[in-house]
Protein backbone atom coordinates (compact mmCIF):
# COMPACT_ATOMS: atom_id res chain seq x y z
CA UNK A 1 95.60 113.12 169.11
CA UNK A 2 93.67 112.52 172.36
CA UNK A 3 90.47 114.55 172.80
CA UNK A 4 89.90 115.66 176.68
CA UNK A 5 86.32 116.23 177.70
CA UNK A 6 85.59 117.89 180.99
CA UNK A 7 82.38 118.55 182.49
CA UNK A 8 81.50 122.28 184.87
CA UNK A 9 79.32 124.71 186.46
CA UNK A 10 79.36 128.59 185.92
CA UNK A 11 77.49 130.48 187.83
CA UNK A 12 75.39 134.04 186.14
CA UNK A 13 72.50 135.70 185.74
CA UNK A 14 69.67 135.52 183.69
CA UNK A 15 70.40 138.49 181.45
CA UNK A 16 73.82 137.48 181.02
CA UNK A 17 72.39 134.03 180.32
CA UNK A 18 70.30 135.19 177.62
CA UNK A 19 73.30 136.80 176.13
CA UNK A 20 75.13 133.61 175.86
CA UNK A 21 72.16 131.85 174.23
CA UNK A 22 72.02 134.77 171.42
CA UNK A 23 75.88 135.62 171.42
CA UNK A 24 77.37 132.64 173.37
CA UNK A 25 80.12 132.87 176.02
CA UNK A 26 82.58 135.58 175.82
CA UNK A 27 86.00 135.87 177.32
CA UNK A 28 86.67 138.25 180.07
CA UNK A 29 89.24 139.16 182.88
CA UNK A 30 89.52 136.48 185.46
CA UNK A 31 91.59 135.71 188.28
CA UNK A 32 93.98 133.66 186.42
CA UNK A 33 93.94 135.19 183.20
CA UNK A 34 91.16 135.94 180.27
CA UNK A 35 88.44 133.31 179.80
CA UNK A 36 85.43 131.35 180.83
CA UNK A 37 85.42 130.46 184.26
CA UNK A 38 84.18 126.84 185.23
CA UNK A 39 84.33 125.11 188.35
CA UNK A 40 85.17 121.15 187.81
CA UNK A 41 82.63 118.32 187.92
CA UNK A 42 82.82 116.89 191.31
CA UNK A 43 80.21 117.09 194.14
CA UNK A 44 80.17 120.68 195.41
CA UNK A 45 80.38 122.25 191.67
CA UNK A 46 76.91 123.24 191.43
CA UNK A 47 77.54 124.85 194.86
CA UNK A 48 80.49 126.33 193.90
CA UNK A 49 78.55 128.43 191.19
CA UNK A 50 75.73 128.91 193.35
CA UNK A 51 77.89 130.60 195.89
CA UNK A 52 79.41 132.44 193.57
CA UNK A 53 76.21 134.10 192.00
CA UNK A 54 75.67 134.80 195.84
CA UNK A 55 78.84 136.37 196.35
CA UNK A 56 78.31 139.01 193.07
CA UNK A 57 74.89 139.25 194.47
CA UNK A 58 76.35 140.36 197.70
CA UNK A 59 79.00 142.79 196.34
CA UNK A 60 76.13 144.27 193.75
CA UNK A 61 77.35 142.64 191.08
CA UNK A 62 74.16 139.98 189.94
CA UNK A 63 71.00 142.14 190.62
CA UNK A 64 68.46 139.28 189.16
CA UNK A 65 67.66 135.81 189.02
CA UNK A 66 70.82 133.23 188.94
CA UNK A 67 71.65 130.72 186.77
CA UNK A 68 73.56 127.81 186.89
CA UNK A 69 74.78 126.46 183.48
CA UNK A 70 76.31 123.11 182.93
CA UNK A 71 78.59 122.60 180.30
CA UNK A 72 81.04 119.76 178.38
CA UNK A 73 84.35 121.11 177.38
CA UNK A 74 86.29 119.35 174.83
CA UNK A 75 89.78 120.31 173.17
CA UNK A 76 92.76 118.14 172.85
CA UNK A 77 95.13 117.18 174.98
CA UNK A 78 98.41 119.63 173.33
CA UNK A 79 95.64 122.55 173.19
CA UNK A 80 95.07 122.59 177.19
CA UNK A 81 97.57 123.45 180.06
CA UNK A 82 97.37 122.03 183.58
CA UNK A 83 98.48 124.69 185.79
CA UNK A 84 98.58 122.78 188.71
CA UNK A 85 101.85 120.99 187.38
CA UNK A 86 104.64 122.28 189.11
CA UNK A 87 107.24 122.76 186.68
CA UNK A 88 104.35 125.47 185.06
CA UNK A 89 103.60 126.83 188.53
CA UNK A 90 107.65 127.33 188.97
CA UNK A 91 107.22 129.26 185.53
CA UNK A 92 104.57 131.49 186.31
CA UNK A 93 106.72 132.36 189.71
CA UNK A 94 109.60 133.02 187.39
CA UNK A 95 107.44 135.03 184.67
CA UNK A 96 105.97 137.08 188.07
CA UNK A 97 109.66 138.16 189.25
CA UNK A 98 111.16 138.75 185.81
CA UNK A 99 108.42 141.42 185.25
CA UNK A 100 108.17 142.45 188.93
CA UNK A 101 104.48 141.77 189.56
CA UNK A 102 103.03 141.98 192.93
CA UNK A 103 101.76 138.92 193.94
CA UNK A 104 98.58 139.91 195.49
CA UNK A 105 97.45 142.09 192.61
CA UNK A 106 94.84 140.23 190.78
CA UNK A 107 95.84 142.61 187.31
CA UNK A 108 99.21 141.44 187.65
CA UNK A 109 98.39 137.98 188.28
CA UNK A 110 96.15 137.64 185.27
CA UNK A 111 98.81 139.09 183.05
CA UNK A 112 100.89 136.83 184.12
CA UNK A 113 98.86 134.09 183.10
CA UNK A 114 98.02 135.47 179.95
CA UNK A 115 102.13 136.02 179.14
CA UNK A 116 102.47 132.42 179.89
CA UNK A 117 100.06 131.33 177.24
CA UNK A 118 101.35 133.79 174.77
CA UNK A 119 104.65 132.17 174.82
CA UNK A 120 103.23 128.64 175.28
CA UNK A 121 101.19 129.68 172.00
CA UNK A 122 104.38 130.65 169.68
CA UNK A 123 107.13 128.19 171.15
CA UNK A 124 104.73 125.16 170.74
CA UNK A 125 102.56 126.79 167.67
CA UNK A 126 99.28 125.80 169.49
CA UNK A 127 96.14 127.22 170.69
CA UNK A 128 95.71 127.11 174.68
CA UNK A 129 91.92 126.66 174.46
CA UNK A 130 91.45 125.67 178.11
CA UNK A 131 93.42 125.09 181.00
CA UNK A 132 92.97 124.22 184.45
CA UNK A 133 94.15 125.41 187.90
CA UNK A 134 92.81 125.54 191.63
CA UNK A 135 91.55 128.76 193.11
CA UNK A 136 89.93 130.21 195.57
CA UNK A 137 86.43 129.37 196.38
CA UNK A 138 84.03 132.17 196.54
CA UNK A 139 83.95 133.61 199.81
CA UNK A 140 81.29 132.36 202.54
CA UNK A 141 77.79 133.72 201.59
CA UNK A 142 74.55 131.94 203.04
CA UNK A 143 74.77 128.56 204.36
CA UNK A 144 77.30 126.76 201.96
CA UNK A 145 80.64 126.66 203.33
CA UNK A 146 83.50 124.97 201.21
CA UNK A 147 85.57 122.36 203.15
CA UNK A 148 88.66 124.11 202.29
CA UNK A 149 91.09 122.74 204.77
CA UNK A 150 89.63 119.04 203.83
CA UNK A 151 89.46 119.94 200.22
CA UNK A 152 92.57 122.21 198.87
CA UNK A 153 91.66 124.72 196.60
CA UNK A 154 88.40 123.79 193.86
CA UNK A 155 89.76 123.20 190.16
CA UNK A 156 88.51 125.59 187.53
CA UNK A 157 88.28 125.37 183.89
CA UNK A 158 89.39 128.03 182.33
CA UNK A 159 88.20 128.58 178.42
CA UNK A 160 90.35 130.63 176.10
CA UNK A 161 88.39 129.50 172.84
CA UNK A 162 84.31 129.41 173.61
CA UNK A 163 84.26 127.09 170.73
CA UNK A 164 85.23 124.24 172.72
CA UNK A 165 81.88 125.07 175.03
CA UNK A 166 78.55 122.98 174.81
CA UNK A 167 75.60 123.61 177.62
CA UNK A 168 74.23 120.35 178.50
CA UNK A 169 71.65 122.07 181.46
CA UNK A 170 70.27 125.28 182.55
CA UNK A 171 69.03 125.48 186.37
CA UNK A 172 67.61 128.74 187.10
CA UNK A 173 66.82 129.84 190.40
């Protein structure tokens, strides 16, 4: 079995920090189905969360101090999903016109996603603890602007199973 280790940010506030260091992480609704949202290790990440926090902060969302948590992700290789492979994407496509979902609905979309691991879980008779796929960055909020038209789409982590979650740094701010 080949053990995958991934390193991300995710971006939240200091109450919801101190939950997570009493409680841990907890799954919640997401743009591409329940989890824990992390953006990939690469050299806009921390930004990526930062922004983010700036975006809830914007919307009223994050009303305190932010906090940027860096984590290591580890599950093996049959227990995560790459989304960004294209026979999957065709799936999902084919999962969102069998049950007529609209395509811009974020509800829809994340059942969608969260029907595609259901099967994946009982054909294969695995746990999907993570997967990964490419969305949206947060939308333009101070000075950080993310090169998308250099860049494509940022890769997330998405974790199903918080087990698989260790926090290697806290950065408050």
């Amino acid at each position: 079995m080949v053990v995958l280790r991934y390193k991300g940010s995710h971006g939240t506030t200091e109450g919801r920090y101190e939950e997570i260091v009493n409680k841990g992480f907890s799954c919640g609704d997401g743009r591409a189905g329940i989890g824990v949202y992390f953006w990939a290790e690469g050299p806009l990440y921390i930004e990526l969360a930062r922004a983010w926090c700036r975006f809830k902060a914007k919307t009223g969302g994050y009303k305190q101090r932010h906090v940027i948590i860096i984590v290591e992700l580890e599950a093996d290789e049959d227990e995560t999903i790459d989304i960004e492979d294209m026979q999957i994407k065709n799936y999902i496509f084919y999962l969102s016109e069998k049950l007529g979902i609209d395509k811009d609905n974020d509800t829809g979309i994340s059942r969608v996603y969260d029907l595609l691991f259901d099967e994946w879980e009982k054909t294969r008779n695995r746990i999907v603890k993570m997967y990964k796929v490419r969305l949206a960055p947060p939308p333009n909020t101070g000075s950080f602007r993310y090169p998308m038209k250099l860049l494509g789409a940022p890769l997330c982590y998405v974790v199903r199973k918080a087990e698989i979650i260790t926090v290697i740094s806290v950065q408050h701010y």
